[in-house]
C-alpha atoms as a PDB file:
ATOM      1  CA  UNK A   1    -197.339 -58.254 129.676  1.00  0.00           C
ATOM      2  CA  UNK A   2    -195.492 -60.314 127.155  1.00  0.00           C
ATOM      3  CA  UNK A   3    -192.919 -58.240 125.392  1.00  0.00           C
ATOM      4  CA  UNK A   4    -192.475 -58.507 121.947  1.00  0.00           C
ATOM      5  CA  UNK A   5    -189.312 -59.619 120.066  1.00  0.00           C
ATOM      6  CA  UNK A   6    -187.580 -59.627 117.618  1.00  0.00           C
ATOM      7  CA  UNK A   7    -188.013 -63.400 114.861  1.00  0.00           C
ATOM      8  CA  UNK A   8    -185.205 -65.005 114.679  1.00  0.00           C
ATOM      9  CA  UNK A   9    -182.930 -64.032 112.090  1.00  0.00           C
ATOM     10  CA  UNK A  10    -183.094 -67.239 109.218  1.00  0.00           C
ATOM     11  CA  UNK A  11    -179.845 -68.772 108.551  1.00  0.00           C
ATOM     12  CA  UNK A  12    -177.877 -67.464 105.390  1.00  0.00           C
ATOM     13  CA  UNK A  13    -178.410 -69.217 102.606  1.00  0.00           C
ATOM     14  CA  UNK A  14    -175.708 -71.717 101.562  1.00  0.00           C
ATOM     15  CA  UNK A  15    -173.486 -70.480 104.273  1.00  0.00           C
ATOM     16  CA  UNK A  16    -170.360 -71.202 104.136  1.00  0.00           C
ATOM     17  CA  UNK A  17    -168.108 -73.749 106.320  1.00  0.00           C
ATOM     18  CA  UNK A  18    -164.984 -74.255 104.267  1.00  0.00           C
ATOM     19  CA  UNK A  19    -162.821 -72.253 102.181  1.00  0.00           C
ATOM     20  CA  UNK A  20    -160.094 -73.547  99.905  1.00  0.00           C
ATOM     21  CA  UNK A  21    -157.858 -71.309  98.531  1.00  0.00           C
ATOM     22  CA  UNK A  22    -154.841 -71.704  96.176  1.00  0.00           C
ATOM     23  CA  UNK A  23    -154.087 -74.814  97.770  1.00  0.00           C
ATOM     24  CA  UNK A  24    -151.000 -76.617  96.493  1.00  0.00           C
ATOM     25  CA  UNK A  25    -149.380 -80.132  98.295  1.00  0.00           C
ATOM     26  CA  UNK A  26    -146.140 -82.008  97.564  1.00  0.00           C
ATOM     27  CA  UNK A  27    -144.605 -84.528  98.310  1.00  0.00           C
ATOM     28  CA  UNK A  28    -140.388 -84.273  97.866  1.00  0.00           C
ATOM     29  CA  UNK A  29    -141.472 -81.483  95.831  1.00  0.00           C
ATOM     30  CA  UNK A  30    -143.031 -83.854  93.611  1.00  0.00           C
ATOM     31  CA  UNK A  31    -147.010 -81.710  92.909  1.00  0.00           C
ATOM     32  CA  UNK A  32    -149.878 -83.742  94.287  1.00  0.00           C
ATOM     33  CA  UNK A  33    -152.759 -80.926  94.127  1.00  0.00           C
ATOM     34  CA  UNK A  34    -152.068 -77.354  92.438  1.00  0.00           C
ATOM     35  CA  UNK A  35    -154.053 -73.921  92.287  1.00  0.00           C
ATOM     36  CA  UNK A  36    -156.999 -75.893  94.433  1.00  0.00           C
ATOM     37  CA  UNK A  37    -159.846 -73.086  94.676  1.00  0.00           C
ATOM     38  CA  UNK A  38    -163.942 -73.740  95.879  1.00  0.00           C
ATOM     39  CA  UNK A  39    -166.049 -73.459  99.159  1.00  0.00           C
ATOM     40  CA  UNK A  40    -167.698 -76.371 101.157  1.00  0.00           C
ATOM     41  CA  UNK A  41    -171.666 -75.272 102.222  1.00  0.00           C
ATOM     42  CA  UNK A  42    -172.501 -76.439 105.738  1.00  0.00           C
ATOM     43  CA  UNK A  43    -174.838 -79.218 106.050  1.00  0.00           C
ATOM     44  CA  UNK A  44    -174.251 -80.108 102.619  1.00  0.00           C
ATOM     45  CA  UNK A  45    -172.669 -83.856 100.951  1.00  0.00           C
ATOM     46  CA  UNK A  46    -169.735 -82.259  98.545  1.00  0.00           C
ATOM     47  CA  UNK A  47    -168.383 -85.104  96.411  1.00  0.00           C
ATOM     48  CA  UNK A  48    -165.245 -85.326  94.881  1.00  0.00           C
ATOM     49  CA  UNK A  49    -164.669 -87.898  92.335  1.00  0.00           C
ATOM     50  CA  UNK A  50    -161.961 -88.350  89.571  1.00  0.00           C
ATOM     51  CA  UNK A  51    -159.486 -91.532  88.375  1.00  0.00           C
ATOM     52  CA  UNK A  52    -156.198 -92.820  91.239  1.00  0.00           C
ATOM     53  CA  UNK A  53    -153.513 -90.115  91.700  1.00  0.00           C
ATOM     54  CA  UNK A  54    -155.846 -86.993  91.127  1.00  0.00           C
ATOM     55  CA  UNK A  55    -155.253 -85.450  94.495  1.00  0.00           C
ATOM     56  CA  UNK A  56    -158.451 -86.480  96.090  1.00  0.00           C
ATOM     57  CA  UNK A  57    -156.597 -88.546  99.116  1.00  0.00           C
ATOM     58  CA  UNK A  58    -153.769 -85.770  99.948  1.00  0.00           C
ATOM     59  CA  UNK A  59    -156.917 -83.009  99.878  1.00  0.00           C
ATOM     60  CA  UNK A  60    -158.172 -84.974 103.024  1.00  0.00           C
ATOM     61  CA  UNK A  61    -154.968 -85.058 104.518  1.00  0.00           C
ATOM     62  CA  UNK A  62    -154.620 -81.566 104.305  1.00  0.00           C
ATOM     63  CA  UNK A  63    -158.113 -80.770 105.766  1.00  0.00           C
ATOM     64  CA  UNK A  64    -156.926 -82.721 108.770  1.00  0.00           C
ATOM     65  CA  UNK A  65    -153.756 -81.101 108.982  1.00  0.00           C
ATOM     66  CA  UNK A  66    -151.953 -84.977 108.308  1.00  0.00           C
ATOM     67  CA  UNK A  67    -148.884 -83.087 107.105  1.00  0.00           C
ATOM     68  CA  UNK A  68    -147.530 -82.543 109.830  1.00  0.00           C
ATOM     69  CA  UNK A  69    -146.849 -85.701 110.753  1.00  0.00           C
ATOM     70  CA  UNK A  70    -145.681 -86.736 107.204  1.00  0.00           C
ATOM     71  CA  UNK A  71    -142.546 -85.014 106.919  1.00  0.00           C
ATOM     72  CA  UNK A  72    -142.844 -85.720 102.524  1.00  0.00           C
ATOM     73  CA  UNK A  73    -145.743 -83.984 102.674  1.00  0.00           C
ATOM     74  CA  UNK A  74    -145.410 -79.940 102.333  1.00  0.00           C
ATOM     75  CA  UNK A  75    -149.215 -78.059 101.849  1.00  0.00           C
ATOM     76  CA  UNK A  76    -149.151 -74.110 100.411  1.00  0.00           C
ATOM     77  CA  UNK A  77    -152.137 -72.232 100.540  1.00  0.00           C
ATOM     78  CA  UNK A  78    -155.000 -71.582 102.928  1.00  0.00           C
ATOM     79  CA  UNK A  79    -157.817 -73.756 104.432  1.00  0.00           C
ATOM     80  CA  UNK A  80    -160.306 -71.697 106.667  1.00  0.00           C
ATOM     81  CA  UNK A  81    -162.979 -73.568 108.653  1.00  0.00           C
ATOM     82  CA  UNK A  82    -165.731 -72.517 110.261  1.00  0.00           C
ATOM     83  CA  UNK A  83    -164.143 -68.708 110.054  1.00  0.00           C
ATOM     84  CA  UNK A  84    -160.543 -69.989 111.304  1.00  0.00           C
ATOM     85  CA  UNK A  85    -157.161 -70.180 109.307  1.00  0.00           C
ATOM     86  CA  UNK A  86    -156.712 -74.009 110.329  1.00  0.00           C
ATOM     87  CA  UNK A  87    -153.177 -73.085 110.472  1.00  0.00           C
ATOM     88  CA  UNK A  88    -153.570 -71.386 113.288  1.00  0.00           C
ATOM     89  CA  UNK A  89    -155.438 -73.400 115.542  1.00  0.00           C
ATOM     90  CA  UNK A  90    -153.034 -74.622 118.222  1.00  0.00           C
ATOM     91  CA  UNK A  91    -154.909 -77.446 119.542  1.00  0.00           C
ATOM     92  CA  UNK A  92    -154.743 -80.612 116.652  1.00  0.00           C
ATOM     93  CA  UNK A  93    -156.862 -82.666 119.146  1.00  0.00           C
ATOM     94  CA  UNK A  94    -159.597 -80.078 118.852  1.00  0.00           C
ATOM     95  CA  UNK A  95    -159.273 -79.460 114.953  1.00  0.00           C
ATOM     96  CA  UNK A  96    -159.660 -83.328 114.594  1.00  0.00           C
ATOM     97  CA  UNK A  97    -162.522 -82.982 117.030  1.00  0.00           C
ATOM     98  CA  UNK A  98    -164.297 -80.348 114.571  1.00  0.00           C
ATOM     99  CA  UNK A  99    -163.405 -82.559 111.414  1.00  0.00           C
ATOM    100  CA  UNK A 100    -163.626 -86.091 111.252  1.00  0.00           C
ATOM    101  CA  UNK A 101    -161.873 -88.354 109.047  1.00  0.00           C
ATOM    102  CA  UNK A 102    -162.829 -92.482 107.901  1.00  0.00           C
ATOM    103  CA  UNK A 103    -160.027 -93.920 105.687  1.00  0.00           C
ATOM    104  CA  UNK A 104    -160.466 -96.698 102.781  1.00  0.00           C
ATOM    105  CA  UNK A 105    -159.408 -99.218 105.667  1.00  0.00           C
ATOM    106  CA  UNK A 106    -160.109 -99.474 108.692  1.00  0.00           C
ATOM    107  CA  UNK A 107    -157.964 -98.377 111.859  1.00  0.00           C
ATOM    108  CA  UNK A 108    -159.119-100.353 114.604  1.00  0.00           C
ATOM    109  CA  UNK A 109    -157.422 -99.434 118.636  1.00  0.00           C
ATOM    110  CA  UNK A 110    -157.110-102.510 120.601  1.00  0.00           C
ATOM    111  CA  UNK A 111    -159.753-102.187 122.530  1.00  0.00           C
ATOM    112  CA  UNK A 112    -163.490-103.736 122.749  1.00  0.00           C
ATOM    113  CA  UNK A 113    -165.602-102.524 120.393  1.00  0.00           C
ATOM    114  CA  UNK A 114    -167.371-100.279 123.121  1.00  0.00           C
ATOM    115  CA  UNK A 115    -164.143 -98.481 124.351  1.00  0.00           C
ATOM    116  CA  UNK A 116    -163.228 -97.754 120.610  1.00  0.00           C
ATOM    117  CA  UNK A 117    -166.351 -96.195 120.507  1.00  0.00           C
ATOM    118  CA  UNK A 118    -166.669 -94.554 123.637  1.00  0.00           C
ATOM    119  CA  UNK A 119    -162.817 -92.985 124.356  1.00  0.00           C
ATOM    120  CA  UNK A 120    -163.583 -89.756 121.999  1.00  0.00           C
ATOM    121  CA  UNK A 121    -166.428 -88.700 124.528  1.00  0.00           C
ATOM    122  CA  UNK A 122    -164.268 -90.274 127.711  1.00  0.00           C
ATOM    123  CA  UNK A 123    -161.160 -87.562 126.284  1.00  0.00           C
ATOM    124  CA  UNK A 124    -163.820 -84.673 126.705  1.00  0.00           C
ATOM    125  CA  UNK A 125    -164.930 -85.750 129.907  1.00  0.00           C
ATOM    126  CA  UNK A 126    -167.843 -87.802 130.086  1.00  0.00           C
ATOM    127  CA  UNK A 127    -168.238 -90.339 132.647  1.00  0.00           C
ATOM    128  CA  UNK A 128    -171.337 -90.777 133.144  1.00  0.00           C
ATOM    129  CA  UNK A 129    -172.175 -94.651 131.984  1.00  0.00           C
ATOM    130  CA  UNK A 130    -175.452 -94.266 131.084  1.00  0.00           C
ATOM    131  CA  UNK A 131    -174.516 -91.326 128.736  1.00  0.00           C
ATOM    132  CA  UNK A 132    -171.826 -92.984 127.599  1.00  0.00           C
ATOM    133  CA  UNK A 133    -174.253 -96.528 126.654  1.00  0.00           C
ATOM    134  CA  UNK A 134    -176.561 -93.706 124.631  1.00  0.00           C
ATOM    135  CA  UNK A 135    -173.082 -92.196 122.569  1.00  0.00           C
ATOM    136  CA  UNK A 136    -172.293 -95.802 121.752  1.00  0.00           C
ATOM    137  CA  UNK A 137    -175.760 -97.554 121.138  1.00  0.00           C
ATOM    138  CA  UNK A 138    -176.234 -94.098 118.472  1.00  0.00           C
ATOM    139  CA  UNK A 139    -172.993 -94.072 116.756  1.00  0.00           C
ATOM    140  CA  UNK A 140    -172.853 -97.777 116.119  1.00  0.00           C
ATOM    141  CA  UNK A 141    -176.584 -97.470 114.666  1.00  0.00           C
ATOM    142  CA  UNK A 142    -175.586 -94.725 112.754  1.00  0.00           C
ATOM    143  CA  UNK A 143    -173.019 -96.971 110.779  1.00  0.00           C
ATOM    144  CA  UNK A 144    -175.144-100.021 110.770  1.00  0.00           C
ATOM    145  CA  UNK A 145    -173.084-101.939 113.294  1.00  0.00           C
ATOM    146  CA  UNK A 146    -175.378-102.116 116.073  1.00  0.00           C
ATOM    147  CA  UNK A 147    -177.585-105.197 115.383  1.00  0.00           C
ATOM    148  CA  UNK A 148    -174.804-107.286 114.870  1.00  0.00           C
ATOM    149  CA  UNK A 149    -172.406-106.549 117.656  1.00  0.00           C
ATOM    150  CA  UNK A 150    -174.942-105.359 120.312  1.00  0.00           C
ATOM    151  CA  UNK A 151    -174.572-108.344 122.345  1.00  0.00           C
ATOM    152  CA  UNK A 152    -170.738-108.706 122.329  1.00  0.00           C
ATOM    153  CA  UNK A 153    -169.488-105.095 122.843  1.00  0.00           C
ATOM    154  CA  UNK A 154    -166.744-106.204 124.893  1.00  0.00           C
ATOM    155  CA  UNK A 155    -164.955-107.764 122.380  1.00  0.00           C
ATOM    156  CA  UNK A 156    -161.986-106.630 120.754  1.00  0.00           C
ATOM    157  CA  UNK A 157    -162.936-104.426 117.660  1.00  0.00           C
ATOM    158  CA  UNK A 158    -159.955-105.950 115.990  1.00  0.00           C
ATOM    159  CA  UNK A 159    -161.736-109.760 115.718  1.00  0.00           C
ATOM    160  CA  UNK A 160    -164.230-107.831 113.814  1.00  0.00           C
ATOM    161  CA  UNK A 161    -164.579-108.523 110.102  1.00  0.00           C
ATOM    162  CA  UNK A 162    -163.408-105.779 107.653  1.00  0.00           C
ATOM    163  CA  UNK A 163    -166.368-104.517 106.828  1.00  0.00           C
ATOM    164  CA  UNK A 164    -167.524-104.397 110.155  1.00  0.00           C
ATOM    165  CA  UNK A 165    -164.535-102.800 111.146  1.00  0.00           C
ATOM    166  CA  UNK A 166    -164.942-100.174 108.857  1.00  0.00           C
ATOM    167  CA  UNK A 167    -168.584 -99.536 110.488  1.00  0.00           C
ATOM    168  CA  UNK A 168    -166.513 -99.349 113.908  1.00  0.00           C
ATOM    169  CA  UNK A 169    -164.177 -96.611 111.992  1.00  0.00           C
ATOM    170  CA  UNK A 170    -167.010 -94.542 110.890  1.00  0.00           C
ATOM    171  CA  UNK A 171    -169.122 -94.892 114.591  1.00  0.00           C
ATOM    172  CA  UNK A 172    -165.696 -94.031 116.206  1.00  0.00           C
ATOM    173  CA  UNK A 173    -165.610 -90.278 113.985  1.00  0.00           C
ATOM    174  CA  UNK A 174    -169.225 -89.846 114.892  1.00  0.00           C
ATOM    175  CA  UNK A 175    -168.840 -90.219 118.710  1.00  0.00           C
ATOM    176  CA  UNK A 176    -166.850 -87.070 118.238  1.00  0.00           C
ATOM    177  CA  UNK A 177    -169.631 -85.291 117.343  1.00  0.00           C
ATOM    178  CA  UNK A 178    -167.592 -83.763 114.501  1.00  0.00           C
ATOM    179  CA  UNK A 179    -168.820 -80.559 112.229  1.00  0.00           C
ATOM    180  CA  UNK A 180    -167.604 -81.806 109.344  1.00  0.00           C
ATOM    181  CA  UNK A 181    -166.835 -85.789 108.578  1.00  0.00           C
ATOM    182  CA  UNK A 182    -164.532 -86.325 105.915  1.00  0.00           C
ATOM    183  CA  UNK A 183    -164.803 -89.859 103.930  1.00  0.00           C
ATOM    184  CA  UNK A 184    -162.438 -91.129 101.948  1.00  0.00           C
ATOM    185  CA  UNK A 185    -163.789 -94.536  99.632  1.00  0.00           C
ATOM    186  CA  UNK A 186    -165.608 -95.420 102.728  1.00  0.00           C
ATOM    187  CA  UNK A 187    -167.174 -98.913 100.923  1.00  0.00           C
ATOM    188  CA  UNK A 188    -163.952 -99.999  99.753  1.00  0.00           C
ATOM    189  CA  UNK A 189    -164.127-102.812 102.291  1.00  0.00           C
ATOM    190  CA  UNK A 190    -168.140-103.013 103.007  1.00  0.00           C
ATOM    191  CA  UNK A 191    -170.071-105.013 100.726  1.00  0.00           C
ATOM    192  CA  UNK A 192    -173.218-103.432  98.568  1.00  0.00           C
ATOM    193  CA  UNK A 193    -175.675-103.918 101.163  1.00  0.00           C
ATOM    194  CA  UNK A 194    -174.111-102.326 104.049  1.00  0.00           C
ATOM    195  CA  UNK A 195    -173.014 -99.881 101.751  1.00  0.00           C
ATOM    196  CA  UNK A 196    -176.499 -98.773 100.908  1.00  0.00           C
ATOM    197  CA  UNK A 197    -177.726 -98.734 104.797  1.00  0.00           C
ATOM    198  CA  UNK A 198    -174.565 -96.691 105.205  1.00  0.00           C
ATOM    199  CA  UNK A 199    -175.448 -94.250 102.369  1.00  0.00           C
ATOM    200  CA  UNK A 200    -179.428 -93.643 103.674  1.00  0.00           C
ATOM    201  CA  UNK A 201    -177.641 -92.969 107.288  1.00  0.00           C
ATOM    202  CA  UNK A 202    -174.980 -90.277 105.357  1.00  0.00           C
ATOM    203  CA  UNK A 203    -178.667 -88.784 103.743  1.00  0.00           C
ATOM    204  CA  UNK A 204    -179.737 -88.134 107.734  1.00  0.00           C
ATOM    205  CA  UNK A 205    -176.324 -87.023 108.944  1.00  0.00           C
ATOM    206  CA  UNK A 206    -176.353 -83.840 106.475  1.00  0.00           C
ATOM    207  CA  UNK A 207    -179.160 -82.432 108.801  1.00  0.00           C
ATOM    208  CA  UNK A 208    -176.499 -82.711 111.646  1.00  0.00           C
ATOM    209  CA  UNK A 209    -172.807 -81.973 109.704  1.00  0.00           C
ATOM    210  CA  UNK A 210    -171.240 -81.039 106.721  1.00  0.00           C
ATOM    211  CA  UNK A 211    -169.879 -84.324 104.776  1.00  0.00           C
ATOM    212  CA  UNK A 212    -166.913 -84.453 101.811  1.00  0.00           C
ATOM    213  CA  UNK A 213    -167.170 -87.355 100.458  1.00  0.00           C
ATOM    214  CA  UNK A 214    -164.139 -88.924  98.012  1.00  0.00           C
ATOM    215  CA  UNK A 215    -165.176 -92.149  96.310  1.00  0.00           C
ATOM    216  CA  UNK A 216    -164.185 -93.518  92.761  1.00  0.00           C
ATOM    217  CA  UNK A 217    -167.937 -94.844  92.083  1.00  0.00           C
ATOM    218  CA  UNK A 218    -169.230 -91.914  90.262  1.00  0.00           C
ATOM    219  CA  UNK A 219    -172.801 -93.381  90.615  1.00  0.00           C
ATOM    220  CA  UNK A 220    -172.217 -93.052  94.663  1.00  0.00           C
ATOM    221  CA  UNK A 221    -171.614 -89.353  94.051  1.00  0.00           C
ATOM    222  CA  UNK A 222    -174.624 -89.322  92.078  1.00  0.00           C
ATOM    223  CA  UNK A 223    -176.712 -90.821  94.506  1.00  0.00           C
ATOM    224  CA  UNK A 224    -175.318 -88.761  97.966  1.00  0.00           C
ATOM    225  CA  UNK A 225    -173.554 -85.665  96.703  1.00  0.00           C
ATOM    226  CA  UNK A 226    -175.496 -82.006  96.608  1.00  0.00           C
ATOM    227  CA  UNK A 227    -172.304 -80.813  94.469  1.00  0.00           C
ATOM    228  CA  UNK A 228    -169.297 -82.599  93.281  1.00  0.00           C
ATOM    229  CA  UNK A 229    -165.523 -81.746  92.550  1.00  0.00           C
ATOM    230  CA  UNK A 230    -164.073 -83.495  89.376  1.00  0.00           C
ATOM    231  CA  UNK A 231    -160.053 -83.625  90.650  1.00  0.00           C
ATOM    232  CA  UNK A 232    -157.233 -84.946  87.521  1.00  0.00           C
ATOM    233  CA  UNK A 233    -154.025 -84.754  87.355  1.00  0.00           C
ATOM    234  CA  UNK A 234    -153.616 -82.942  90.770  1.00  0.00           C
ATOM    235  CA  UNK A 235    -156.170 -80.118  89.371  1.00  0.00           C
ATOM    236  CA  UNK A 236    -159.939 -79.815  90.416  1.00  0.00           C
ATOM    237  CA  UNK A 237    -161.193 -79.536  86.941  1.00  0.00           C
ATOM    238  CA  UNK A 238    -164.822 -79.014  87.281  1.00  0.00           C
ATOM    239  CA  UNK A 239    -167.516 -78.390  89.908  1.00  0.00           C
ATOM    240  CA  UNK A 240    -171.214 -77.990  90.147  1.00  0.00           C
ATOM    241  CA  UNK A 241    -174.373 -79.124  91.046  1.00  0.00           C
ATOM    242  CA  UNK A 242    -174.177 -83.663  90.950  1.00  0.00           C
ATOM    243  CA  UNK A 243    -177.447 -83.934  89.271  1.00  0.00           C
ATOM    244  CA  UNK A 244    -176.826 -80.946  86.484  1.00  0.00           C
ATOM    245  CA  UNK A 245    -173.167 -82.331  86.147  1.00  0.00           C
ATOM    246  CA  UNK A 246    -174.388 -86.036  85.452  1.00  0.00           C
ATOM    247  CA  UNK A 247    -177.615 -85.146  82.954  1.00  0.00           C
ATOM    248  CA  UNK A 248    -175.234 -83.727  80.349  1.00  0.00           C
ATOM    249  CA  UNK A 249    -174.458 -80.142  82.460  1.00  0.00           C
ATOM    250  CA  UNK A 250    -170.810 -80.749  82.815  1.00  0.00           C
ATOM    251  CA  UNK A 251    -168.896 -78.229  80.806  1.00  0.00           C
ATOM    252  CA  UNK A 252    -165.460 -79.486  80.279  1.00  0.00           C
ATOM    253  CA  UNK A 253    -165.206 -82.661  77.784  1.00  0.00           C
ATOM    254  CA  UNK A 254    -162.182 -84.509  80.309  1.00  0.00           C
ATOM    255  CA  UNK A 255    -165.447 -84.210  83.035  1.00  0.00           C
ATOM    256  CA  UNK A 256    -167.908 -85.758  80.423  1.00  0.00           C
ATOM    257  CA  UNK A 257    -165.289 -88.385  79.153  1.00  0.00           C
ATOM    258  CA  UNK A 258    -164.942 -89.331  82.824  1.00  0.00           C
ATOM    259  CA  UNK A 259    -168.660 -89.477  83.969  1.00  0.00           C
ATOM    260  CA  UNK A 260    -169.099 -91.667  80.571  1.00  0.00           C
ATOM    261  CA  UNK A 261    -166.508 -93.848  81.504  1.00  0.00           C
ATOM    262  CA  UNK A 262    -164.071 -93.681  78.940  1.00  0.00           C
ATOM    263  CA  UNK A 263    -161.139 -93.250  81.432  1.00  0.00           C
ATOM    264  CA  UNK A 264    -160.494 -93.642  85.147  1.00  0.00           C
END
């Protein structure tokens, strides 16, 4: 006799991951980002967008806890993640574990383009080679690197060309498995092409992680974003849903003049 339970209980709607609030950064007491306030949905692309010098860059930094190894750098306020004060997590290893973070340029490690792929998984323990081929062969087709490298993975990542070493950057956060990936003008250095491959691969990963996304082509936004952050002058300004925002439902004129293109 088959007992009956209980359906599973459906996932809240637009839960939650992150939670910004008041968030202020410096740097030499000079104000970077002020009065920051909004939640991040999981499994969601959240775009933030605005001119140079709006804040975007040192809101990354402060997801990922970067302050405390810039000593300029002071961050007020509170981030919560996944239910935790990030503030309070001990382990930085483990909080860069849970969020991921890719850079305008790339940060190669001198090692073959396999090891830089393969030493998040070899820090948590895996050994196993086969297991490890899998992590790499996935994460380097993930950010459209595979084809081209697959037959010279011992190479040094650093002989790599910039956009390719960009891909390396992004595979390299994804080996980590991370619950949130954090990208920061990731095309700066990848040309239009790429770019595109790497956006359709960004459209699968939302199934898998939550993604912020900073990038000064508002049309990228446009294309990836479910909602998007308008930062200026170290203030987020405006946010709401990408596609309302760009089809004339932006509500502040500085957001319109922006999207319009008559600054940045």
């Amino acid at each position: 006799m088959v007992t009956p339970t209980e359906p599973l209980a459906a996932p809240p709607a637009h839960e939650v991951i992150l939670k910004v609030k008041d968030l202020s950064i410096s740097y030499d007491g000079k104000t970077a980002l002020s009065g920051v306030n909004f939640e991040v949905r999981r499994n969601e692309i959240f775009g933030i967008i605005g001119p140079a010098n709006s804040g975007k860059t040192s809101f990354l930094r402060a997801l990922n806890r970067m302050d405390e190894f810039q000593h300029r750098m002071r961050v007020q306020g509170q981030i919560t993640f996944a239910g935790r004060d990030i503030s309070s997590i001990r382990n930085l290893y483990a909080l860069r574990r849970m969020i991921g973070v890719v850079f305008p340029l790339p940060v190669g490690l001198p090692l073959s383009i396999y090891d830089n792929v393969a030493l998040a998984p070899r820090l948590t323990g895996v050994r196993n080679k086969a297991e490890l081929d899998d992590v790499v062969e996935r994460c380097l087709t993930r950010a459209a690197l595979w084809d081209e490298v697959k037959d010279r993975l011992t190479s040094l990542g650093s002989l790599l060309s910039g956009g390719q070493q960009q891909r390396l950057t992004i595979a390299r956060a994804l080996s980590q498995q991370p619950e949130m990936l954090l990208l920061d003008e990731f095309s700066i250095a990848v040309d239009p092409v790429t770019t595109m491959r790497i956006e359709e691969v960004l459209k699968e990963l939302k199934d898998e992680m939550t993604i912020v996304l900073v990038t000064n082509l508002v049309q990228q936004a446009r294309r990836l974003a479910d909602r998007t952050a308008f930062f200026l002058n170290g203030s987020c300004v405006e946010l709401g849903d990408t596609e309302r925002m760009f089809t004339g439902g932006a509500t502040d004129q500085r957001t319109i003049d922006y999207l319009e293109g008559r600054f940045g």
